[in-house]
Protein backbone atom coordinates (compact mmCIF):
# COMPACT_ATOMS: atom_id res chain seq x y z
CA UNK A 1 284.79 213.74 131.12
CA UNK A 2 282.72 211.94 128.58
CA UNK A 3 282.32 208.69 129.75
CA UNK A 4 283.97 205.84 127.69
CA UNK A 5 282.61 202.71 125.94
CA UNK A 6 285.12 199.80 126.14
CA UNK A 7 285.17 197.41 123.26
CA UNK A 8 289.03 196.39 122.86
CA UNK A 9 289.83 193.03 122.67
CA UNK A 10 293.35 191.04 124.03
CA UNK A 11 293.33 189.53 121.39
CA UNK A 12 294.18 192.78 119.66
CA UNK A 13 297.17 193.75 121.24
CA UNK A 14 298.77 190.37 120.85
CA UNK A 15 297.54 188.59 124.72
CA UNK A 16 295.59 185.82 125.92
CA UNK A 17 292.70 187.75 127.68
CA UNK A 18 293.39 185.40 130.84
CA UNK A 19 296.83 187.93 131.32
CA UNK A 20 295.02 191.10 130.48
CA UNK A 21 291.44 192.42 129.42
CA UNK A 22 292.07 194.96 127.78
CA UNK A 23 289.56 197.99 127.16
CA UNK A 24 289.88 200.73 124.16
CA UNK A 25 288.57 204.30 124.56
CA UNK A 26 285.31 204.59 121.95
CA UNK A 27 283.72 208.09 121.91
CA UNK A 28 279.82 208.15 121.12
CA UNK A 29 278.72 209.43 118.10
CA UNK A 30 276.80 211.70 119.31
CA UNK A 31 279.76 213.60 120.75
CA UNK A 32 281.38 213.27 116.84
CA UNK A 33 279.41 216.18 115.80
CA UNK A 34 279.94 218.53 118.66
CA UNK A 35 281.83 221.47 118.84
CA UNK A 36 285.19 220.88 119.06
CA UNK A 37 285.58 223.33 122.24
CA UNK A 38 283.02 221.53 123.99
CA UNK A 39 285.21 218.33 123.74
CA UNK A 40 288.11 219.98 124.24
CA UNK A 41 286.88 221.63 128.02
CA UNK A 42 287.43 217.00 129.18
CA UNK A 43 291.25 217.83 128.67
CA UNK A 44 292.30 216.80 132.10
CA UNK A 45 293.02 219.06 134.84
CA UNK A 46 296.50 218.49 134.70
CA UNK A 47 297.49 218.85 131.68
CA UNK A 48 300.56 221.10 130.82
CA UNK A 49 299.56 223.43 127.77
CA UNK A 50 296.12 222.41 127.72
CA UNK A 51 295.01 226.51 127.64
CA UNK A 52 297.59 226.94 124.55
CA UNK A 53 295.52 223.42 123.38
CA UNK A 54 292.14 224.96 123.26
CA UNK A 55 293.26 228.36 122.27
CA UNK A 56 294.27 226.06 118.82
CA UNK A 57 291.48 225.10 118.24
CA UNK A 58 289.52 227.82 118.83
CA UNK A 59 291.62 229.32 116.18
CA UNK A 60 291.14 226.25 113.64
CA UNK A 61 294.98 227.10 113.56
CA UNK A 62 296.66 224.49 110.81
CA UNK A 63 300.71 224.36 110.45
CA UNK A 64 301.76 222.67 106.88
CA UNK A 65 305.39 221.53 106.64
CA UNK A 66 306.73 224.65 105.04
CA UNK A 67 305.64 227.38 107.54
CA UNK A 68 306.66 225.19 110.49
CA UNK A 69 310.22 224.80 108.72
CA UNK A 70 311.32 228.55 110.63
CA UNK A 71 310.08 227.46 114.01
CA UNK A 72 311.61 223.73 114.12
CA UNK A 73 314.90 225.57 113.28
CA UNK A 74 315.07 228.09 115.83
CA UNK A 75 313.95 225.46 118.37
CA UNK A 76 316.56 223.32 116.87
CA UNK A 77 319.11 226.19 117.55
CA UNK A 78 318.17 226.94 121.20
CA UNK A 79 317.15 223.28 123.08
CA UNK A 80 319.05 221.06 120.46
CA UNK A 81 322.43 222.24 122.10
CA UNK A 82 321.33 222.44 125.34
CA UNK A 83 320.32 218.81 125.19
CA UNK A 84 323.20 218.03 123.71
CA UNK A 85 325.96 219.33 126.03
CA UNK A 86 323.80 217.96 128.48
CA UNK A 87 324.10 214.58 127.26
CA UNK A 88 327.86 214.94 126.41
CA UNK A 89 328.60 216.07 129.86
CA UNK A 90 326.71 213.23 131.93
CA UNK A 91 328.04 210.38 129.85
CA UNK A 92 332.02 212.31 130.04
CA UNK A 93 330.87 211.98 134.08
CA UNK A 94 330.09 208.26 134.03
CA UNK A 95 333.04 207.70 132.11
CA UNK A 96 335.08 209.39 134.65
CA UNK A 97 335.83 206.13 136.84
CA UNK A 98 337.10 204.68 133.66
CA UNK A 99 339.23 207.29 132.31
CA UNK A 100 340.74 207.38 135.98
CA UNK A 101 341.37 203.70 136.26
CA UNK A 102 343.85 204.19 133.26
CA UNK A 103 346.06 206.07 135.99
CA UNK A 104 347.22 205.43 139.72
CA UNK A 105 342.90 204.92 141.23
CA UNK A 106 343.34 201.68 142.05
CA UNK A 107 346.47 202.15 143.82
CA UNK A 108 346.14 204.99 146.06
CA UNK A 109 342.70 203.68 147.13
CA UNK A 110 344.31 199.55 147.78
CA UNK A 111 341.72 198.39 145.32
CA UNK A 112 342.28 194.47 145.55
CA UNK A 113 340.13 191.64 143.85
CA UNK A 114 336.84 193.00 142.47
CA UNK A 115 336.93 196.21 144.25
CA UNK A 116 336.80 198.17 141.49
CA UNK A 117 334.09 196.34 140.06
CA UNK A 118 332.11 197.05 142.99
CA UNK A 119 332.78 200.75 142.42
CA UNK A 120 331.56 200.35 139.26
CA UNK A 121 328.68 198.72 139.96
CA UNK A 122 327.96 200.59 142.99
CA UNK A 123 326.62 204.12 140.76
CA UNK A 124 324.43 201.66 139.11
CA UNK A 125 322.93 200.73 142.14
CA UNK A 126 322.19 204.68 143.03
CA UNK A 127 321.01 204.77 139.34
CA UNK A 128 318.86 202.06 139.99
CA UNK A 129 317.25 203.74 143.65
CA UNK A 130 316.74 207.09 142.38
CA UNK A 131 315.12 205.80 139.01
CA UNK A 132 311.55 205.64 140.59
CA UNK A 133 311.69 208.92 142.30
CA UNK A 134 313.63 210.67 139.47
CA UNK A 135 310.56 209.57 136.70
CA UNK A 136 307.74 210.42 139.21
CA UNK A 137 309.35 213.92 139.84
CA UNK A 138 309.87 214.80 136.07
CA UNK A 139 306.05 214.26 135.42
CA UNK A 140 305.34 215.98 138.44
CA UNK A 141 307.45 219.19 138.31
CA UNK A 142 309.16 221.66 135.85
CA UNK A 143 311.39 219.31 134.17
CA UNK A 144 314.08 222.22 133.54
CA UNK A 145 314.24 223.49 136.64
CA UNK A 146 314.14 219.70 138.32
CA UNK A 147 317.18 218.57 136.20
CA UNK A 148 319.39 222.14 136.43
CA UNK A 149 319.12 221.33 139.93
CA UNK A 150 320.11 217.64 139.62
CA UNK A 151 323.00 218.70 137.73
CA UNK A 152 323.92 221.15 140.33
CA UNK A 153 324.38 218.37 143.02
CA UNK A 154 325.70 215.72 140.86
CA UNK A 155 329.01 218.36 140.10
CA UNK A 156 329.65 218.78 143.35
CA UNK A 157 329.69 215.14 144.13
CA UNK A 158 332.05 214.65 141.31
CA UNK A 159 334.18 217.29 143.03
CA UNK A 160 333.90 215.92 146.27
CA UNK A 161 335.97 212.39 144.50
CA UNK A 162 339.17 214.41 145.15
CA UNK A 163 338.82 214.28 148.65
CA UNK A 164 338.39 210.29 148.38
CA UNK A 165 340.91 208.46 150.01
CA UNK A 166 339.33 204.64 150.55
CA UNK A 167 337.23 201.93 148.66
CA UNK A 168 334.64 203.08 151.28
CA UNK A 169 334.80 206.39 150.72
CA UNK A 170 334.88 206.17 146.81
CA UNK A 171 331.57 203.66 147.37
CA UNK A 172 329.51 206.34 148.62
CA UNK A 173 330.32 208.67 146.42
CA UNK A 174 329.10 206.65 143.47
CA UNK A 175 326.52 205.37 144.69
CA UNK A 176 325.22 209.23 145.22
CA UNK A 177 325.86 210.32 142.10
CA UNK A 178 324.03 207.38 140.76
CA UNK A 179 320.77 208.60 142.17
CA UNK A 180 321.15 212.15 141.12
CA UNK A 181 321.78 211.35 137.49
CA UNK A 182 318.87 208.65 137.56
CA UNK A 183 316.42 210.99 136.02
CA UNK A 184 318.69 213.12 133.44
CA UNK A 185 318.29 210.79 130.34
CA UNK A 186 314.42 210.64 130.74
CA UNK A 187 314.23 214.42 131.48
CA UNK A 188 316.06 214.49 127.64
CA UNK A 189 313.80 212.68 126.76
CA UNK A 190 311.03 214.68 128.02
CA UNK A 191 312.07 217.64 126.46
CA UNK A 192 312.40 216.33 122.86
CA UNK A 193 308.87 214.89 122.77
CA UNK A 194 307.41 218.67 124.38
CA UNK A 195 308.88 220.02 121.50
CA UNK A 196 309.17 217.59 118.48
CA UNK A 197 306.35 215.17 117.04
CA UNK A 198 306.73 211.40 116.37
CA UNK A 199 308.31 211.97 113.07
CA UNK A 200 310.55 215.18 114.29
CA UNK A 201 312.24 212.88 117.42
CA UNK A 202 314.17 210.17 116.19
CA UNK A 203 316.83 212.74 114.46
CA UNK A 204 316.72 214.88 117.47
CA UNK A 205 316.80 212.04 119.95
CA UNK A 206 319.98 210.21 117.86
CA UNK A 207 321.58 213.58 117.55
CA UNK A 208 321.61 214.11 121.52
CA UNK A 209 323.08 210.82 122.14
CA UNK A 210 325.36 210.71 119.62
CA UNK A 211 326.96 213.08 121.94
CA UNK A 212 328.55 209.80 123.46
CA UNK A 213 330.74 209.56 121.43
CA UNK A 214 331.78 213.75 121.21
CA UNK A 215 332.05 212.89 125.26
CA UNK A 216 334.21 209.66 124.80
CA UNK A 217 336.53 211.61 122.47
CA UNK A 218 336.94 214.77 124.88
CA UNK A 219 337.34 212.57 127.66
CA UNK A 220 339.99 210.58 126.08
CA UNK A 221 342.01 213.64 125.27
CA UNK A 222 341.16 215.10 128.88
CA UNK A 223 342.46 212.12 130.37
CA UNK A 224 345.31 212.05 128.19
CA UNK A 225 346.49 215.89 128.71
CA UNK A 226 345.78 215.65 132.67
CA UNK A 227 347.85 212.23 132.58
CA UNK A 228 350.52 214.61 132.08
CA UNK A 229 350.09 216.70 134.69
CA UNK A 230 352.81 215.02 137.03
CA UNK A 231 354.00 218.21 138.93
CA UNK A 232 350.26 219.23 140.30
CA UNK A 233 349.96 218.59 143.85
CA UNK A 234 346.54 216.57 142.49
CA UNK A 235 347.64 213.22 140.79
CA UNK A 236 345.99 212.45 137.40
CA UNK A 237 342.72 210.80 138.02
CA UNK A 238 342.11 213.30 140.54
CA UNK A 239 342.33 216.06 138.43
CA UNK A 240 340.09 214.33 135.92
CA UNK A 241 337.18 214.18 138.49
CA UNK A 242 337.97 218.12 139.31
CA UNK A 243 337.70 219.19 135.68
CA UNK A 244 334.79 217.28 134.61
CA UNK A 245 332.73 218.31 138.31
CA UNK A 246 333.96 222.06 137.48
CA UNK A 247 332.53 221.73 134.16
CA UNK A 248 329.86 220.01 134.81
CA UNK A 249 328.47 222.83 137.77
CA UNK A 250 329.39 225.63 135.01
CA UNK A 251 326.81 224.10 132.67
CA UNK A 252 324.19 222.85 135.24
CA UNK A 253 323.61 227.18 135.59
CA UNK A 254 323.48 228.01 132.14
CA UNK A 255 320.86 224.75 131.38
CA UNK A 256 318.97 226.60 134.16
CA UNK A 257 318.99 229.44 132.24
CA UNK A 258 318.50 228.05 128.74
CA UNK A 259 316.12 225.37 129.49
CA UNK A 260 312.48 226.00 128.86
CA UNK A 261 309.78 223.63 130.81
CA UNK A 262 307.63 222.84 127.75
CA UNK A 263 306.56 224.78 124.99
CA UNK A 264 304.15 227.39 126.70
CA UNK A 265 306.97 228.91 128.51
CA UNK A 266 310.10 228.69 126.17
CA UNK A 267 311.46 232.68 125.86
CA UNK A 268 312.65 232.28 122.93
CA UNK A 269 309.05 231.67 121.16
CA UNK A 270 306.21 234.37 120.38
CA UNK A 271 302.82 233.68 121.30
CA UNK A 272 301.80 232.49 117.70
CA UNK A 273 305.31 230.24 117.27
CA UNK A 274 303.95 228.41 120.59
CA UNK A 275 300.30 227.62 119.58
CA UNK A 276 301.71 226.08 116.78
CA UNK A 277 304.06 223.73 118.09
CA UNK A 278 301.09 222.72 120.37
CA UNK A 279 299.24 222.07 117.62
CA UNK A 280 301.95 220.38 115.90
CA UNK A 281 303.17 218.22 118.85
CA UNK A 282 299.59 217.08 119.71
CA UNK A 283 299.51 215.25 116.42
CA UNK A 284 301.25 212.46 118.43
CA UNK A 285 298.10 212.11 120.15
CA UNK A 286 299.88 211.90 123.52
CA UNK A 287 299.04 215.42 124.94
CA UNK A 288 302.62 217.73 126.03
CA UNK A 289 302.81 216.19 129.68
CA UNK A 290 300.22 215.57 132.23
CA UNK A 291 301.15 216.12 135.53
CA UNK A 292 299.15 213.96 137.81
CA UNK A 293 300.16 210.36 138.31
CA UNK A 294 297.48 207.64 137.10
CA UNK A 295 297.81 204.38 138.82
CA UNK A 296 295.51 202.69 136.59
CA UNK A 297 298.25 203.19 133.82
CA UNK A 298 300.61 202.24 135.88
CA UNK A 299 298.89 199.03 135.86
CA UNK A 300 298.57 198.79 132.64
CA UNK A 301 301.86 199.64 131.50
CA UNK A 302 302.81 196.98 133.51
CA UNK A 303 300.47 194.30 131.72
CA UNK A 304 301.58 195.36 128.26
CA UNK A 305 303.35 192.66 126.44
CA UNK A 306 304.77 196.15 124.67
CA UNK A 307 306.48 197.53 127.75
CA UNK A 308 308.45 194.33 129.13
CA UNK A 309 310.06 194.30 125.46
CA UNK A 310 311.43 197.38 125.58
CA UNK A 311 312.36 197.22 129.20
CA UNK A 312 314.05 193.58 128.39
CA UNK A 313 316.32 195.33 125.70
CA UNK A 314 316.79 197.85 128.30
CA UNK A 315 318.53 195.14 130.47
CA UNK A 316 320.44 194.02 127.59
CA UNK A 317 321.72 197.57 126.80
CA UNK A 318 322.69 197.73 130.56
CA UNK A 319 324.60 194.84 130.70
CA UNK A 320 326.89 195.80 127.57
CA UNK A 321 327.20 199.38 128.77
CA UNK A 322 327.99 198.31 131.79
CA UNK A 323 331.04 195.95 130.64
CA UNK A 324 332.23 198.37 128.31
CA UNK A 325 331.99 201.38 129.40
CA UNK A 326 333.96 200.33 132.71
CA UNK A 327 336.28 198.06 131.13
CA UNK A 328 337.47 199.05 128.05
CA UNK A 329 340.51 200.88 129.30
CA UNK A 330 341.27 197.50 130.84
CA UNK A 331 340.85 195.73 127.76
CA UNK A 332 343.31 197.85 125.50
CA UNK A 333 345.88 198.15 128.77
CA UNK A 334 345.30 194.10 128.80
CA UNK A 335 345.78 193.79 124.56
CA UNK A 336 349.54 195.52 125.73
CA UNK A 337 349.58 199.13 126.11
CA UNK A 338 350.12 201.88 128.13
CA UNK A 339 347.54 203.98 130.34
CA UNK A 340 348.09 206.33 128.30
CA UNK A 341 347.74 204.78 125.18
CA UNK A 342 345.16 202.76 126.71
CA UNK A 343 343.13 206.51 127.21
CA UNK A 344 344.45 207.96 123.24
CA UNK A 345 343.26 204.70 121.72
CA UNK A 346 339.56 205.24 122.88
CA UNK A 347 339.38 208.61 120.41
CA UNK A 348 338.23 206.49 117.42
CA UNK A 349 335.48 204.63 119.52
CA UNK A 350 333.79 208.01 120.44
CA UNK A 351 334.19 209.09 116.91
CA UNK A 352 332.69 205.78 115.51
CA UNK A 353 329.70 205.76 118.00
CA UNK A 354 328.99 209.64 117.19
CA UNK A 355 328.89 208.60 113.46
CA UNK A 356 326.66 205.74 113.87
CA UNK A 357 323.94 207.28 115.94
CA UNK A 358 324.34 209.88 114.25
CA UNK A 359 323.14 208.46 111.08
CA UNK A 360 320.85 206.33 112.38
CA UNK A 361 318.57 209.26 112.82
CA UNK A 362 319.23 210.38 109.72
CA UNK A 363 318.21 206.86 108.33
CA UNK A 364 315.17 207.17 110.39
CA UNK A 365 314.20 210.74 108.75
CA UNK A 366 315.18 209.86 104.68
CA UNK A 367 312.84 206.36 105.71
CA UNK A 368 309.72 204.58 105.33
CA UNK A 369 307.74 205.85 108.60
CA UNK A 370 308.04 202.32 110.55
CA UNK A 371 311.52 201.67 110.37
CA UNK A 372 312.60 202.27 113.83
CA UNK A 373 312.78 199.20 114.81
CA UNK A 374 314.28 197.62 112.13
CA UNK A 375 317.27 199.87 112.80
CA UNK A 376 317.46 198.98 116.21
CA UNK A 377 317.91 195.47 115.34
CA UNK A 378 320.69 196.68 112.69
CA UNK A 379 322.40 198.77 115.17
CA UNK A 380 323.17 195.63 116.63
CA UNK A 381 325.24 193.74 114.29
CA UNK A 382 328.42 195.96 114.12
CA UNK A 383 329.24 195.46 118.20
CA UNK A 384 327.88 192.07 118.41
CA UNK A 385 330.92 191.38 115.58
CA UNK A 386 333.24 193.55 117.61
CA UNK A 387 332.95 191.56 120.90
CA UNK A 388 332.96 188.31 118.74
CA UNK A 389 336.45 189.42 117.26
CA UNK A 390 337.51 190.30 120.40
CA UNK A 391 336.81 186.68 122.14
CA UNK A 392 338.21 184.23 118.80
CA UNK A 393 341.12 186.94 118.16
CA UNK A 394 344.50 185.88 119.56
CA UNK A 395 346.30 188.38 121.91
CA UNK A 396 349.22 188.49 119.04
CA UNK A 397 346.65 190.94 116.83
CA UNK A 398 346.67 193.46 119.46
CA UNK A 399 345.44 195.82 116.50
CA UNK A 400 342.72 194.03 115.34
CA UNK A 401 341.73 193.46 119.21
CA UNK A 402 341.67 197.43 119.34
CA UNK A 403 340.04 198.06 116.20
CA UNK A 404 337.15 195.44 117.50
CA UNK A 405 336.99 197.85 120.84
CA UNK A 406 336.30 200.66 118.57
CA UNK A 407 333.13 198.72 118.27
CA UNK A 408 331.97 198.84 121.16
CA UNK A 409 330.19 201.96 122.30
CA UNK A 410 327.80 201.53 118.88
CA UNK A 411 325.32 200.44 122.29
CA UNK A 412 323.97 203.83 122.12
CA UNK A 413 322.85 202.55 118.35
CA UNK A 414 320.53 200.16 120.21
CA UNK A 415 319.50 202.72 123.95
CA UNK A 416 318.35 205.86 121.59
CA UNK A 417 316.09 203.52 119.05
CA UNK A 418 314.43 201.86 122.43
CA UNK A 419 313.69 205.80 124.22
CA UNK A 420 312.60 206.37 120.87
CA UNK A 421 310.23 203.36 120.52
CA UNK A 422 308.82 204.18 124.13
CA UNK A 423 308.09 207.93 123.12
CA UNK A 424 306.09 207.01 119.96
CA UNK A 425 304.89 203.60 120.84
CA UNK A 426 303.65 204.37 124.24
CA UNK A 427 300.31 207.02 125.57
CA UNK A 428 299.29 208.57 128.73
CA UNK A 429 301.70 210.20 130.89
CA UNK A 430 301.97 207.79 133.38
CA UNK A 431 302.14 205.11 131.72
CA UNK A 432 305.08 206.40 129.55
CA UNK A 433 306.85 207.57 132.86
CA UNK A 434 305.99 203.79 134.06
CA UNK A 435 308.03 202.16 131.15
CA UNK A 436 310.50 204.77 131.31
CA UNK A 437 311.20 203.31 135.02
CA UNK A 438 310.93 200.09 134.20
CA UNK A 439 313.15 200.24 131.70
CA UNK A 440 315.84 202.66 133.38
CA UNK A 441 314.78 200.12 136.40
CA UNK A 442 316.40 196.60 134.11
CA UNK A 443 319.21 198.71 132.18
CA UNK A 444 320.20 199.88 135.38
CA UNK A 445 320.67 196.36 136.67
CA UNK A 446 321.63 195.45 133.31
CA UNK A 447 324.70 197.50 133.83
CA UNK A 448 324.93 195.84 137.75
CA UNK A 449 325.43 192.62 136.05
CA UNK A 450 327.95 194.06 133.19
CA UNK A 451 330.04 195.70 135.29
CA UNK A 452 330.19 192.32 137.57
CA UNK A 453 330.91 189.72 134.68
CA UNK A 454 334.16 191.08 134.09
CA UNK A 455 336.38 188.89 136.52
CA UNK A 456 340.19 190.26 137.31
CA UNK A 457 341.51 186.25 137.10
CA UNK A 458 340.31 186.56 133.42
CA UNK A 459 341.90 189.44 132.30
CA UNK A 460 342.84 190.74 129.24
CA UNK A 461 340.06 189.17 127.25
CA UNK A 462 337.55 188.38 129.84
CA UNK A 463 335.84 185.44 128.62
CA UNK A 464 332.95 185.56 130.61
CA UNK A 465 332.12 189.17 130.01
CA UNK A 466 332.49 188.78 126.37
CA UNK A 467 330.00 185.90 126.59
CA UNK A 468 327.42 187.71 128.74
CA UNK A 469 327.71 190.64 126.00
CA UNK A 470 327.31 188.71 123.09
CA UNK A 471 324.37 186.45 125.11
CA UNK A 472 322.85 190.32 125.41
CA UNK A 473 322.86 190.87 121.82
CA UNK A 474 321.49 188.06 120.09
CA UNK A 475 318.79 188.21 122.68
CA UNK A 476 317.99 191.86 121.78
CA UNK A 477 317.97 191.14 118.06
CA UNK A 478 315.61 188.47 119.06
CA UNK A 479 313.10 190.19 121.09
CA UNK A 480 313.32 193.18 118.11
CA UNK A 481 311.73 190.82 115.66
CA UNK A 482 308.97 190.12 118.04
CA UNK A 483 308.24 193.55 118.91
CA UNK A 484 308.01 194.48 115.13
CA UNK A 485 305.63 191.71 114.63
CA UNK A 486 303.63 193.18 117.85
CA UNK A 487 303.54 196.63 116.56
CA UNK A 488 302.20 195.52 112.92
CA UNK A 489 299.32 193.26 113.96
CA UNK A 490 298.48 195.63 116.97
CA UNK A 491 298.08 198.46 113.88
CA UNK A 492 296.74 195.73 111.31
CA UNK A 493 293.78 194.75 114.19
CA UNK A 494 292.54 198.37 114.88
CA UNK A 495 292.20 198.75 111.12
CA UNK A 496 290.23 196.24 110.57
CA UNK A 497 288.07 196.85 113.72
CA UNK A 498 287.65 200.54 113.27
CA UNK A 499 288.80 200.81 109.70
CA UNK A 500 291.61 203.14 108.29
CA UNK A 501 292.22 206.40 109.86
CA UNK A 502 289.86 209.61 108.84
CA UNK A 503 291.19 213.38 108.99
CA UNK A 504 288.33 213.47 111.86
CA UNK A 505 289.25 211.03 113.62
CA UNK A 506 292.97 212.51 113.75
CA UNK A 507 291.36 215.19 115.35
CA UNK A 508 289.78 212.94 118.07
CA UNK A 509 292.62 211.31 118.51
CA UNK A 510 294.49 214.66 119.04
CA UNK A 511 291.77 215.56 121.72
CA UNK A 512 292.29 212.37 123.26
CA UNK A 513 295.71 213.17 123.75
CA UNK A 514 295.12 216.07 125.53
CA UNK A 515 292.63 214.01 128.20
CA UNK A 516 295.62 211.45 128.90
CA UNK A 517 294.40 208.37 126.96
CA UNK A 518 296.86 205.78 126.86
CA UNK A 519 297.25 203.82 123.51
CA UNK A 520 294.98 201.39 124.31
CA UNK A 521 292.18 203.73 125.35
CA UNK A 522 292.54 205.84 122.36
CA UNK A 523 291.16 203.81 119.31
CA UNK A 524 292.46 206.55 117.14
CA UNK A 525 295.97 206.04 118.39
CA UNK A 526 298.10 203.97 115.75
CA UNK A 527 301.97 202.48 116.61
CA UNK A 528 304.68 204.47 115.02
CA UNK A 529 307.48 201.42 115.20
């Protein structure tokens, strides 16, 4: 490879040079001028679709908007769904516990005190072990055929809850399927930003997770059907974890099926249709996936003020998913009603939160181009008023204490606009892997802490987890302002430094891409925010 000047600045990217010296890619001018196929031979060893790369640009092949309309719809129509149940299905599994606590759990397993809270927290702490591994092994390996298999094993483990019949037993359980699901939301993740460029992923990405709320209403009428099943030899909550598993290890063999790695082997794309969602894709100037592990950015993903932003919103995320999405059956039981009502009354929050995130892509399509985080911060405000409602409210209002729980799950507003952010804010493979664990690392104990907060002796309306969950949110807002300011004088200082962006220099960016620069090696790279 070429080797590179370094002329960045700290000062550029917002530090004090005594926490990080930062260095910027610069390729000579000599090398401007030289064939493009030349340059293109540095792509690193390791880079997935780096052949399909150079056979582009051999081929001077150029995609406008209208001819690449056909091709973004059919890959809409085959990996948009298969994302999608994916996502539907893991969040109906982590709401599982919840759906079963509505029913006879806690009883047939002498749950006392905070037993079920440690239950809860327990899959966070598998999460939270088998986040490392899970990242390192998606860059490493085919990420379709890694996470059909992870979806194999996490089924059966959600089977296997039938055959639970202690706090013990129920402990272990969790905390297994905690590390095999560690590495399904960033393998998502993967996926979109193989196939879609910076502009193409927020809609895509929303859509996915919007599937929270499609989950949260199928799992509410699940749970409210099975709660009826009083004759089966399985009680309720038992049957819950049976269907879900069951449906969960149908689906992990047709993903396997369906699935494609990254573009260059996706069946349902000709030759030509490939190339050009290379070509497209590598506009982001972040390559398709490299898949050798760089400690250097390792390193510096860890000393970018960029990364511990993210990763901080992460842990507020965690900490309100983890209250919520553990508790809110308690809540509405708490505000006066039945288990079963407790279970209907959850339909409108899935419907709410699929509306929401749905839209917020949308907003971030019909947009200026850096509006991403200004949504994020606006995602914000409808469940910070919900959990304020539901702290001042008095317990006579049960109805306005529900409608405020609708609220709630609008958190996947604010967890889809931060995977977005790290996708088109952050370069070079490992380094994006490295903020994707540390921020999967802090949401994870994020939802530790959420799922802890919520003390029995406080019950219904849980004043200290309402506290800690509203604490979350304003300090999320607050750290969004920051990081928009970041991202604008980060942009603003390369500008002036190397002056505004040429059609050639797109094209060296693109090339750096493919040779796994990070953002702050690639000059040419410019933050999408």
């Amino acid at each position: 490879m070429t080797e590179l000047k370094r002329n960045g600045s700290a000062a550029e990217f917002g530090m004090s040079k005594a926490n990080y010296d930062i260095s910027v890619g610069n390729i000579e001018e000599s090398e401007v001028s030289a064939d493009l196929q030349a340059i293109a031979s540095a792509t690193s060893a390791h880079a997935v679709g780096a052949d399909l790369f150079q056979e582009v640009l051999q081929s001077e092949l150029a995609t406008d908007e209208k001819s690449y309309g056909p091709i973004r719809r059919k890959i809409d129509r085959w990996l948009l769904p298969v994302l999608c149940v994916t996502y539907m299905l893991q969040f109906l599994d982590k709401l599982s516990l919840n759906y079963a606590s509505a029913y006879s759990l806690k009883e047939d397993l002498n749950l006392v005190g905070n037993d079920y809270g440690n239950i809860a927290a327990i899959f966070n702490a598998g999460y939270l072990v088998g986040t490392i591994p899970g990242n390192w092994l998606i860059q490493r390996v085919p990420v379709a055929k890694f996470t059909g298999c992870a979806l194999i094993v996490w089924a059966c483990l959600l089977v296997a809850h039938i055959g639970a019949k202690s706090y013990g037993g129920m402990m272990a359980l969790r905390f297994l399927l905690g590390i095999m699901e560690a590495a399904i939301s960033p393998s998502n993740m993967m996926m979109c930003s193989m196939f879609y460029n910076r502009q193409e992923q927020p809609f895509r990405m929303c859509t996915f997770l919007s599937m929270n709320g499609v989950a949260t209403m199928v799992g509410a009428l699940l749970s409210y059907g099975l709660g009826h099943a009083t004759s089966s030899t399985l009680k309720p909550w038992k049957l819950i974890f049976l269907v879900i598993g069951l449906m969960n290890f149908v689906w992990a063999f047709i993903f396997l099926y369906l699935a494609p790695d990254h573009p260059g082997n996706a069946r349902f794309l000709s030759h030509e249709e490939k190339l050009r969602v290379v070509e497209r894709v590598s506009r982001n100037q972040m390559g398709i996936k490299d898949t050798e592990f760089k400690f250097p950015q390792a390193k510096e993903a860890l000393l970018d003020l960029n990364s511990w932003i993210l990763a901080l919103c992460g842990l507020a995320c965690g900490v309100i998913n983890g209250g919520t999405s553990n508790f809110i059956s308690s809540l509405i039981k708490g505000f006066g009603f039945s288990g079963l009502n407790a279970t209907l009354l959850q339909l409108p929050t899935g419907g709410i939160e699929f509306v929401v995130v749905f839209c917020t892509g949308m907003a971030a399509i019909f947009t200026k181009k850096n509006v991403r985080a200004i949504l994020l911060f606006l995602t914000c405000i409808p469940t910070l008023a919900g959990l304020i409602g539901i702290h001042v409210i008095p317990l006579n209002h049960k109805w306005a204490l529900v409608g405020c729980c609708w609220l709630l799950y609008i958190v996947g507003g604010p967890v889809i606009m931060c995977w977005i952010l790290i996708n088109v804010t952050v370069a070079g493979s490992s380094k994006v892997s490295t903020v994707k664990m540390l921020w999967f690392i802090l949401y994870t104990a994020g939802n530790i802490v959420g799922s802890k907060i919520f003390y029995p002796n406080e019950a219904p309306k849980y004043v200290s987890g309402m506290k800690g969950l509203i604490a979350s949110y304003g300090g999320m807002m607050f750290l969004t302002i920051i990081y928009y300011l970041l991202m604008l004088f980060r942009n603003k200082s390369r500008d002036k430094k190397y002056g505004p962006l040429t059609a050639e220099d797109e094209k060296k960016g693109i090339i750096n891409g493919f040779r796994d620069y990070t953002d702050f090696e690639n000059k040419y790279f410019r933050y999408s925010y």
